[in-house]
C-alpha atoms as a PDB file:
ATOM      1  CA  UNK A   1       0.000   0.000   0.000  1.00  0.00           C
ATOM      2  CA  UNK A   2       1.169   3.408  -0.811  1.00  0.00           C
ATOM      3  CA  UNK A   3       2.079   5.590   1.897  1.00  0.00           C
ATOM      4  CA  UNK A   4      -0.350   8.509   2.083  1.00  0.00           C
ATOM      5  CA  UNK A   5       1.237  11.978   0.801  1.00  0.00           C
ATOM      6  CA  UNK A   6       1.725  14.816   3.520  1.00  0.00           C
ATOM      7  CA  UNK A   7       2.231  18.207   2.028  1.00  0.00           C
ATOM      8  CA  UNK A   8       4.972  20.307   3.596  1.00  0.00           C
ATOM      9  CA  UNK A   9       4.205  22.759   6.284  1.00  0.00           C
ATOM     10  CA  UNK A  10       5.356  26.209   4.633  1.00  0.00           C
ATOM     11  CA  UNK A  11       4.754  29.361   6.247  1.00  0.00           C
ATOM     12  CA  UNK A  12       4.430  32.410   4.324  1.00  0.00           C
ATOM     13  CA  UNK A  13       6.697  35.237   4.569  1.00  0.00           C
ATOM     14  CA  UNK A  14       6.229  38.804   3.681  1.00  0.00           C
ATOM     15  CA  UNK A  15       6.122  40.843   6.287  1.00  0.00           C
ATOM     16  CA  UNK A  16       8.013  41.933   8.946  1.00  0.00           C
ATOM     17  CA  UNK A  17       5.461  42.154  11.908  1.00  0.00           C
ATOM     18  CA  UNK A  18       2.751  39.335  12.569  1.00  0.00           C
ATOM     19  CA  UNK A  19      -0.556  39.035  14.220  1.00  0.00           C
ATOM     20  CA  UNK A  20      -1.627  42.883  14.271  1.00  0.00           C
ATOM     21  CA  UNK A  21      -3.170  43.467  10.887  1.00  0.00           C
ATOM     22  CA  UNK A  22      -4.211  46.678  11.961  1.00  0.00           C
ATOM     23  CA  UNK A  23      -2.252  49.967  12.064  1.00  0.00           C
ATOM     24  CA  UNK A  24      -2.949  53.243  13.786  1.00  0.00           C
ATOM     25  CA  UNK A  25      -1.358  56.527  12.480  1.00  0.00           C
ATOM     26  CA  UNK A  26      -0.614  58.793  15.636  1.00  0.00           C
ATOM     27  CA  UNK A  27      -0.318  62.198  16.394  1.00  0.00           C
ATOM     28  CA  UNK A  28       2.294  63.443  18.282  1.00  0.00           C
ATOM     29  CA  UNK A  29       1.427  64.715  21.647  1.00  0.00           C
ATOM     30  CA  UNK A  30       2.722  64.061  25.315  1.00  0.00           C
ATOM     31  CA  UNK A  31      -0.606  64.009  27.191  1.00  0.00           C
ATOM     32  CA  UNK A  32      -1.568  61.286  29.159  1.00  0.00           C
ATOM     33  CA  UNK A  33      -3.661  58.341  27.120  1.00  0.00           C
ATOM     34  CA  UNK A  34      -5.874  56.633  29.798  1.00  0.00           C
ATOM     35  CA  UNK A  35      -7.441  53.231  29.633  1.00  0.00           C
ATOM     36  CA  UNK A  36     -10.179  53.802  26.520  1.00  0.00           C
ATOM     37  CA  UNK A  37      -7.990  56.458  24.970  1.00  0.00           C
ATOM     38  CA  UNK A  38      -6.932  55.272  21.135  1.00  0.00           C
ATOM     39  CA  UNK A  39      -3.327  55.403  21.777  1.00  0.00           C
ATOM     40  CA  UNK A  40      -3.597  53.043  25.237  1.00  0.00           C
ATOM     41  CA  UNK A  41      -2.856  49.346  23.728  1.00  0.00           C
ATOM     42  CA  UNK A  42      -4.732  47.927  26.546  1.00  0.00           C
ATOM     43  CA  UNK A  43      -8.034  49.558  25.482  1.00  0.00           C
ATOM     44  CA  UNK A  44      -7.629  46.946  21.936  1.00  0.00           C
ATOM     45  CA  UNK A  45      -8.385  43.452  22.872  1.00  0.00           C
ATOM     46  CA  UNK A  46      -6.601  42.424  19.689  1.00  0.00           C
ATOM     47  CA  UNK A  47      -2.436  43.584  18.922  1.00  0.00           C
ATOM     48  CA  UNK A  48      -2.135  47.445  17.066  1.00  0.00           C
ATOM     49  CA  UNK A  49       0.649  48.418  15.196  1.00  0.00           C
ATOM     50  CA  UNK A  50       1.770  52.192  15.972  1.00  0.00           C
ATOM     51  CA  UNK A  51       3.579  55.024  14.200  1.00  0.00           C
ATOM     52  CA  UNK A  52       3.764  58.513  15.463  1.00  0.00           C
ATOM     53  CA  UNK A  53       3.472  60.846  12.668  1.00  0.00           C
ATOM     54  CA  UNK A  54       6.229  63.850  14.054  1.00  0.00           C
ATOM     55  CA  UNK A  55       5.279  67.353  13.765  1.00  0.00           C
ATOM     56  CA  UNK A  56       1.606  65.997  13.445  1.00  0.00           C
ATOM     57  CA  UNK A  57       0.664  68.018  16.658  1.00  0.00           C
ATOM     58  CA  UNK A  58      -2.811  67.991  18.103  1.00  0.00           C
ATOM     59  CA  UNK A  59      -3.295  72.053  17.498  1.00  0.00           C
ATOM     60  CA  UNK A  60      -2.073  71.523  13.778  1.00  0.00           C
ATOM     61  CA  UNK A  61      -4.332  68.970  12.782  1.00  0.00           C
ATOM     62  CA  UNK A  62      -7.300  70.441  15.038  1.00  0.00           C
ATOM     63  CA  UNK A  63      -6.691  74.515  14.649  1.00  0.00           C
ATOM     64  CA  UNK A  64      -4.470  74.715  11.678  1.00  0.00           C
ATOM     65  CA  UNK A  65      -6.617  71.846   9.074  1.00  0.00           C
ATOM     66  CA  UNK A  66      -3.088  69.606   9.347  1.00  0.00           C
ATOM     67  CA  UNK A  67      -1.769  71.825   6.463  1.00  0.00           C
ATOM     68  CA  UNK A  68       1.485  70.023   4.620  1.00  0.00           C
ATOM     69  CA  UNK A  69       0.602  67.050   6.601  1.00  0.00           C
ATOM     70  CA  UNK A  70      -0.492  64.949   3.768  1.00  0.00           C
ATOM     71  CA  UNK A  71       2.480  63.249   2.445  1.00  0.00           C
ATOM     72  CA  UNK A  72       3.495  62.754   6.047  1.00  0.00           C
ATOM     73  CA  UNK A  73       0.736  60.894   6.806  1.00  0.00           C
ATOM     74  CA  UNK A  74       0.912  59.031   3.764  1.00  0.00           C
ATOM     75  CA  UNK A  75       4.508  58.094   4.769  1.00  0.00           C
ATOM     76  CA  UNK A  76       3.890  56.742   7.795  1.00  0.00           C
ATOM     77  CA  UNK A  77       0.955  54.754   5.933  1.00  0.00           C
ATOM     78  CA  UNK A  78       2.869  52.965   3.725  1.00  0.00           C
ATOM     79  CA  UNK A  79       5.587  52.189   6.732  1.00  0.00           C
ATOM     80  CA  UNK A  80       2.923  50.549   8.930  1.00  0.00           C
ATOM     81  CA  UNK A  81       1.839  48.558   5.594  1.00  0.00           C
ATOM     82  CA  UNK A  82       5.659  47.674   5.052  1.00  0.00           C
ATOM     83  CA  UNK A  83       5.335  46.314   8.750  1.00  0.00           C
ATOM     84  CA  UNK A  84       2.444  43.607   8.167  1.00  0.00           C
ATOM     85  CA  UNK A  85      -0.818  46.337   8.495  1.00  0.00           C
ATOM     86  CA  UNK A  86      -3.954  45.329   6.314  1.00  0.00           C
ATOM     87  CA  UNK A  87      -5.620  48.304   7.070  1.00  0.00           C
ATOM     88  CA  UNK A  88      -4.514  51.687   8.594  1.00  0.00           C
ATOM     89  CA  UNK A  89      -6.595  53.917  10.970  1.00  0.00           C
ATOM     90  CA  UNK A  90      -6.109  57.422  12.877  1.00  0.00           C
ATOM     91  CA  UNK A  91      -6.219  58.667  16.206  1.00  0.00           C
ATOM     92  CA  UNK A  92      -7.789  62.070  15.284  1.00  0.00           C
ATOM     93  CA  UNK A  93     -11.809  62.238  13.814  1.00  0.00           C
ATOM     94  CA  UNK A  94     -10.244  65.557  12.042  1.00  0.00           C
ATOM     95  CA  UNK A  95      -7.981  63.549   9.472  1.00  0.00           C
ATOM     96  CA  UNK A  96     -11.105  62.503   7.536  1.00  0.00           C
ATOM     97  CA  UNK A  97      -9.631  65.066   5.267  1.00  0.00           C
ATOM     98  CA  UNK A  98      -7.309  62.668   4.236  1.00  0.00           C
ATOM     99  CA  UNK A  99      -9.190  59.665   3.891  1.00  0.00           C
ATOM    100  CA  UNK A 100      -9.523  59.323  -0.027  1.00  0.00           C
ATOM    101  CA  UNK A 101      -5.464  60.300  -0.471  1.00  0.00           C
ATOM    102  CA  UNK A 102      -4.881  57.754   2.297  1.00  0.00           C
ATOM    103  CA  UNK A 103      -6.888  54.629   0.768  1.00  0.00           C
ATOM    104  CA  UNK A 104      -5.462  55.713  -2.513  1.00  0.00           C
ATOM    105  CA  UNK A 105      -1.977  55.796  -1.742  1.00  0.00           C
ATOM    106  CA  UNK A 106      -1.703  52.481   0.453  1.00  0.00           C
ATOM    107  CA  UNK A 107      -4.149  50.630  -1.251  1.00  0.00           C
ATOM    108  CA  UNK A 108      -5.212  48.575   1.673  1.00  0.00           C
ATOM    109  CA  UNK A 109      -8.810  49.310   3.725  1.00  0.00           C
ATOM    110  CA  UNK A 110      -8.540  52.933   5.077  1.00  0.00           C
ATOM    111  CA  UNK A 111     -10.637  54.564   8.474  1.00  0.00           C
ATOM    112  CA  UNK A 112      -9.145  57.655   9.067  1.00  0.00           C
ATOM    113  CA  UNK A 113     -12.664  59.068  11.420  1.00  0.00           C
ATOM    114  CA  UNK A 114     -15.365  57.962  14.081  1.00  0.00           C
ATOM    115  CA  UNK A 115     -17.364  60.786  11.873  1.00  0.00           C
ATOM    116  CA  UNK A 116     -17.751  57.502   9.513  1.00  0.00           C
ATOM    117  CA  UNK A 117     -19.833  56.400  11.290  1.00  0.00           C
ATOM    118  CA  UNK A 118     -22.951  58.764  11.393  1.00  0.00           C
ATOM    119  CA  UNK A 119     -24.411  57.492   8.053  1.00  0.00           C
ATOM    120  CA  UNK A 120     -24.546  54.078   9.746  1.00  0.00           C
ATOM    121  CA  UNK A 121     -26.250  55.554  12.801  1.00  0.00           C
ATOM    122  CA  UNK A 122     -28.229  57.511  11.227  1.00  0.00           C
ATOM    123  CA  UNK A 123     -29.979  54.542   9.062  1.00  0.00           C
ATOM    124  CA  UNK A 124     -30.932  52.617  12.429  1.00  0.00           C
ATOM    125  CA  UNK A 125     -32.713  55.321  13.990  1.00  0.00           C
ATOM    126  CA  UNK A 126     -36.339  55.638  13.738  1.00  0.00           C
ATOM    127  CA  UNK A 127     -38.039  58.936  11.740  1.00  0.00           C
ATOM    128  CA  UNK A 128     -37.572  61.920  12.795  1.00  0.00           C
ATOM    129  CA  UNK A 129     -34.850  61.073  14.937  1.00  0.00           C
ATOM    130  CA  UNK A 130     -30.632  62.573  14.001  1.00  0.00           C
ATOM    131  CA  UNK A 131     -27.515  61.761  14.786  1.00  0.00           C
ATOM    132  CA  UNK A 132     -25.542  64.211  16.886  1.00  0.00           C
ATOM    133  CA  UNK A 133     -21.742  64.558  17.397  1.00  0.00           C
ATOM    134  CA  UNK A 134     -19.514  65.647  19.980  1.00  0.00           C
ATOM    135  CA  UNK A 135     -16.160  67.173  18.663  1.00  0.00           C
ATOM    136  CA  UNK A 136     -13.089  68.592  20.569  1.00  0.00           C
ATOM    137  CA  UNK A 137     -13.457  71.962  18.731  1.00  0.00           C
ATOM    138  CA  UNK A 138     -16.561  72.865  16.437  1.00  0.00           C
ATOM    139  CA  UNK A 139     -15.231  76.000  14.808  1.00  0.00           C
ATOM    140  CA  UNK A 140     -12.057  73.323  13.573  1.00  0.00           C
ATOM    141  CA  UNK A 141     -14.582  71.154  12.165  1.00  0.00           C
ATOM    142  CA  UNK A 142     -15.224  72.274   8.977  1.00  0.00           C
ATOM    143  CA  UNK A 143     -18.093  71.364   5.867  1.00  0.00           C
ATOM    144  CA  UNK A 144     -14.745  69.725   4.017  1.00  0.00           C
ATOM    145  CA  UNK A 145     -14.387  67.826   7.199  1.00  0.00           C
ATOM    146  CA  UNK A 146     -18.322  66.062   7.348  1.00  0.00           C
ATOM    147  CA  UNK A 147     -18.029  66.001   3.512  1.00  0.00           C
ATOM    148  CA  UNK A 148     -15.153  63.791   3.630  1.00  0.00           C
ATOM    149  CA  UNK A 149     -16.542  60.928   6.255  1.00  0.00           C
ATOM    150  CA  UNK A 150     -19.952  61.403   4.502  1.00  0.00           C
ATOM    151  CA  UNK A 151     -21.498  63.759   7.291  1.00  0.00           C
ATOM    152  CA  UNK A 152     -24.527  65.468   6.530  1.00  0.00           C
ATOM    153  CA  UNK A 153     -23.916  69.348   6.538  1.00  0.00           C
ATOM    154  CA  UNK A 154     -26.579  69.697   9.010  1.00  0.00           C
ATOM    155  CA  UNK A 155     -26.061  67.581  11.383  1.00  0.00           C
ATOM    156  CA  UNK A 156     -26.235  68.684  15.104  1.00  0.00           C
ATOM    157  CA  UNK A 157     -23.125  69.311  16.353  1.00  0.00           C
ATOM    158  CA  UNK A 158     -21.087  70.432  19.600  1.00  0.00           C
ATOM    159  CA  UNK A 159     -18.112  71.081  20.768  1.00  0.00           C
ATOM    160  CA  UNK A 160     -15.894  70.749  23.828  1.00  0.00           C
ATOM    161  CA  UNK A 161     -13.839  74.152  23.269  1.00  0.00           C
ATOM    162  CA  UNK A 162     -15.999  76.248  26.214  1.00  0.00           C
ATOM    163  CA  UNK A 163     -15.249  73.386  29.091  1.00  0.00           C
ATOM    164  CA  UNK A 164     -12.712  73.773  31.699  1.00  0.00           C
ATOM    165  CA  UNK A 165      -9.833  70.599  31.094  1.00  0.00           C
ATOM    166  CA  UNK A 166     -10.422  68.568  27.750  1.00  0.00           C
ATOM    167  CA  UNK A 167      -9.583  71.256  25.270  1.00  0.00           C
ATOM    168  CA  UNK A 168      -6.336  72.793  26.920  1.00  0.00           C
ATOM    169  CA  UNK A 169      -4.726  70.149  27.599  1.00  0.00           C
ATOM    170  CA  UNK A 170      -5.418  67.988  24.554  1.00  0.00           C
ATOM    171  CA  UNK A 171      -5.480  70.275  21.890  1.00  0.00           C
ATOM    172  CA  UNK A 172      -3.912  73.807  23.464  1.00  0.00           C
ATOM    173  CA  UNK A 173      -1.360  71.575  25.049  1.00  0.00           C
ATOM    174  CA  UNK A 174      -1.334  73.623  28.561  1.00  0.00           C
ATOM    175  CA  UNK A 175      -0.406  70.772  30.788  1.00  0.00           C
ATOM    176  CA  UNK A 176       1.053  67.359  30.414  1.00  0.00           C
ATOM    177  CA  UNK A 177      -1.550  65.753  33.060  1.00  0.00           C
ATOM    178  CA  UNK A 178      -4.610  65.603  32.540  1.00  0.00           C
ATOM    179  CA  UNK A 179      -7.356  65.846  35.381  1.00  0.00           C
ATOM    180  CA  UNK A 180      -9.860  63.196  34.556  1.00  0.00           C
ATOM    181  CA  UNK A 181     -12.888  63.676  36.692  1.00  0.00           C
ATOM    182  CA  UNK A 182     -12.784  67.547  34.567  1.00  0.00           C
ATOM    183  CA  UNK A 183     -12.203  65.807  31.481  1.00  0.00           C
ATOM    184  CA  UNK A 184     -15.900  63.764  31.541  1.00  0.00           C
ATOM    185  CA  UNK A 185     -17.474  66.408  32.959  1.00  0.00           C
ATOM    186  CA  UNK A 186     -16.683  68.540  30.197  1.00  0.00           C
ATOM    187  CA  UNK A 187     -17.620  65.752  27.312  1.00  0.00           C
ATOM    188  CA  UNK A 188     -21.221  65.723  29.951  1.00  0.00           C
ATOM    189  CA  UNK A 189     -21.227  69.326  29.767  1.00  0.00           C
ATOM    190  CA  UNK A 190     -21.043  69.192  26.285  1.00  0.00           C
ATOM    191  CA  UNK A 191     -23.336  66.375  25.384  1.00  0.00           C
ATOM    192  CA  UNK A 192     -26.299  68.103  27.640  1.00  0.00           C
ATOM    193  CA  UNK A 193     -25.648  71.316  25.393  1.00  0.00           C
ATOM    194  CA  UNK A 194     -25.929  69.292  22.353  1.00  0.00           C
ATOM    195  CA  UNK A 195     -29.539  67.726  23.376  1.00  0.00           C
ATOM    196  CA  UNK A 196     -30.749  70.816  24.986  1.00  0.00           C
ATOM    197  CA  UNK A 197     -30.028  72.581  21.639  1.00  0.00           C
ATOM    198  CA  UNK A 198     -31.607  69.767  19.576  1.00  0.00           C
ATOM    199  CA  UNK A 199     -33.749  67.546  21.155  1.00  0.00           C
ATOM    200  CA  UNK A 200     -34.501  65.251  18.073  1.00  0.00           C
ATOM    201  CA  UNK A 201     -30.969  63.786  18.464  1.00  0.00           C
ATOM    202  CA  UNK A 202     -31.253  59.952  19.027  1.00  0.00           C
ATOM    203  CA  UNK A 203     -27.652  58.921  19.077  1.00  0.00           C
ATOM    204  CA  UNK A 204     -24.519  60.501  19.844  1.00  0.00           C
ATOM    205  CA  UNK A 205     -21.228  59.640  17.367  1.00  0.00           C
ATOM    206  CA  UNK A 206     -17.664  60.917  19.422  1.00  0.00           C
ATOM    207  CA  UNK A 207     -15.773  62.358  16.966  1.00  0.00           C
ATOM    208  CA  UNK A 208     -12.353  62.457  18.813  1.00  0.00           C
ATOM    209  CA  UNK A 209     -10.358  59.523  19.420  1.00  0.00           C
ATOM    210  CA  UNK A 210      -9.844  60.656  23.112  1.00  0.00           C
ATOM    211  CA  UNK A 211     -13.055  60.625  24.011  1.00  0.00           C
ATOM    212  CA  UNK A 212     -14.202  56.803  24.588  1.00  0.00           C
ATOM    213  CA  UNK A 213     -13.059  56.804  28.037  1.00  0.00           C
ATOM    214  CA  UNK A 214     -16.263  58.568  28.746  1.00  0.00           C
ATOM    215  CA  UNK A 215     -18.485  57.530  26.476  1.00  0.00           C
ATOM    216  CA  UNK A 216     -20.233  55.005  29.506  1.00  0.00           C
ATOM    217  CA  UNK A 217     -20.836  57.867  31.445  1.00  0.00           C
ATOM    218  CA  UNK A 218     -22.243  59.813  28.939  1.00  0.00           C
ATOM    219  CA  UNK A 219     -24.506  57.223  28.219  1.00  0.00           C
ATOM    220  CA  UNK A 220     -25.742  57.249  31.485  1.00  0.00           C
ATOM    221  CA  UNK A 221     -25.983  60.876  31.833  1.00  0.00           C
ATOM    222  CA  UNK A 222     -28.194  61.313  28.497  1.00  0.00           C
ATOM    223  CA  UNK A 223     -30.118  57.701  27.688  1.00  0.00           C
ATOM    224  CA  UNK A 224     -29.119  57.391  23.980  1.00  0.00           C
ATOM    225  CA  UNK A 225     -26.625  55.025  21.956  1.00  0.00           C
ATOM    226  CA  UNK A 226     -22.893  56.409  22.333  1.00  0.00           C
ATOM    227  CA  UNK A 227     -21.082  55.555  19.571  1.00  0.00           C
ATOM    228  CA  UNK A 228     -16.920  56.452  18.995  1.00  0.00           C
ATOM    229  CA  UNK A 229     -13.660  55.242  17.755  1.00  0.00           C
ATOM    230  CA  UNK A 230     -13.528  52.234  19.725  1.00  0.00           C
ATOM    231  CA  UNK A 231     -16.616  51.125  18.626  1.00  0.00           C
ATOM    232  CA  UNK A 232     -15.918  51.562  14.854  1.00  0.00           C
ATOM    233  CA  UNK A 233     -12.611  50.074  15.453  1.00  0.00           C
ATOM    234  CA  UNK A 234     -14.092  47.068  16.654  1.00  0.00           C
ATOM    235  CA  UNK A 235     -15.942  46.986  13.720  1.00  0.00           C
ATOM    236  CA  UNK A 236     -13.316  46.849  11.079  1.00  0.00           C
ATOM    237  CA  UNK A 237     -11.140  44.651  12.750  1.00  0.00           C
ATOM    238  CA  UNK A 238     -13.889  42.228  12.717  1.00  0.00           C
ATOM    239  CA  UNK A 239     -13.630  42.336   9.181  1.00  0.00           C
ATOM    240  CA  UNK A 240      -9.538  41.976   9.016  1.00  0.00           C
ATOM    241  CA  UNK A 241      -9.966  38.913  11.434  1.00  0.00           C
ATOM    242  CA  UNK A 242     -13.517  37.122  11.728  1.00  0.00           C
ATOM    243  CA  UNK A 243     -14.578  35.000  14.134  1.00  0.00           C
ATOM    244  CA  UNK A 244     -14.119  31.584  13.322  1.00  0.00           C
ATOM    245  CA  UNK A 245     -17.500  29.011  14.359  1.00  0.00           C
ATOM    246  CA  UNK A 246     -17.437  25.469  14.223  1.00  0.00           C
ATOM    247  CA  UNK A 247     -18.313  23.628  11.405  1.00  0.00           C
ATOM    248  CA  UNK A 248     -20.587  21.068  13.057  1.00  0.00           C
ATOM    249  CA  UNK A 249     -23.993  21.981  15.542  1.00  0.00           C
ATOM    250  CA  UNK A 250     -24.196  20.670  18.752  1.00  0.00           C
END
């Protein structure tokens, strides 16, 4: 009897980093990036792949449109790529400016913005129910910005440039700490304003990539679906990496 043929075990090469097919293009800032924040790795329950993009400051992206920035970001892109990333995100909801030159540059799935999320949001709600969105700075957040992710033009939206903590030291850079229990209240502060103002809003998206670690409490505080980075996030890794079921039913 012939013996049965085993095919070699090969494994395939190609990259230089394995097992974190997702890669997340960072600004560069020195404020502290708690548990929920996009640049903690613990908040992922999957392995990231980072790059700091330098000069890529929170205040240029956010105040200044991240003029010159472009082929920057695309660098850094195509290095995480290089590395073993499938797709590349962003840890700021403003680079949605970037997103076509992004997916056209590295050719692999692109999210550059929570903001990508409203059209999804906005198709579960019922009628006559909107989306809102929170942003670090409103006047920064421009109609080329909501254009970009696919935002209507209308939309509600509010910012968190009038509270006491969240602003000045993430995007004014005023401090290097960062007092938490200031930081929610001003993302409450400023999701209250937003319903108050419009009271058909339904569900909230987060624009900024800093602002999951509250998103619970705002929850809480207001009754409505909180959506952010993390969640999308979630989302498109799913994609990179399903979930594999058995084959058979118990």
């Amino acid at each position: 009897m012939q013996a049965p043929h085993h095919s070699p075990r090969i494994a395939r090469g190609g990259k230089s980093v394995y097992g974190a097919p997702l890669g997340i293009l960072m600004l560069e800032a020195r404020f502290p990036r708690i548990p929920g924040d996009m640049g903690n790795a613990h908040t992922w329950p999957f392995p990231v792949l980072y790059r700091v993009v330098r000069g890529a400051t929170p205040e240029r992206v956010v105040l200044q449109g991240a003029r010159g920035l472009l082929p920057d970001f695309i660098a850094a892109a195509e290095e995480l790529v290089a590395l073993g990333a499938e797709a590349i995100t962003t840890n700021c909801g403003f680079l949605s400016l970037f997103q076509h030159e992004l997916a056209a540059a590295v050719r692999v799935p692109v999210a550059t913005s929570s903001l990508m999320q409203v059209p999804w949001v906005q198709a579960t709600l019922p009628p006559g129910r909107r989306v809102g969105v929170l942003t670090v700075n409103r006047a920064g957040l421009t109609p080329a910005h909501l254009a970009a992710a696919g935002v209507p033009l209308d939309t509600p939206i509010v910012g968190t440039e009038g509270g006491r903590e969240f602003f000045r030291v993430l995007i004014r850079a005023e401090a290097v700490d960062l007092d938490v229990a200031m930081a929610e209240q001003d993302i409450l502060d400023a999701g209250h304003a937003l319903v108050a103002a419009h009271p058909g809003v339904g569900a909230i998206v987060l624009e900024c990539t800093n602002m999951p670690p509250y998103a619970a409490a705002l929850r809480d505080a207001l009754g409505l679906p909180v959506y952010d980075i993390h969640s999308m996030i979630t989302w498109f890794q799913a994609g990179l990496r399903p979930r594999r079921f058995p084959t058979h039913a118990d």
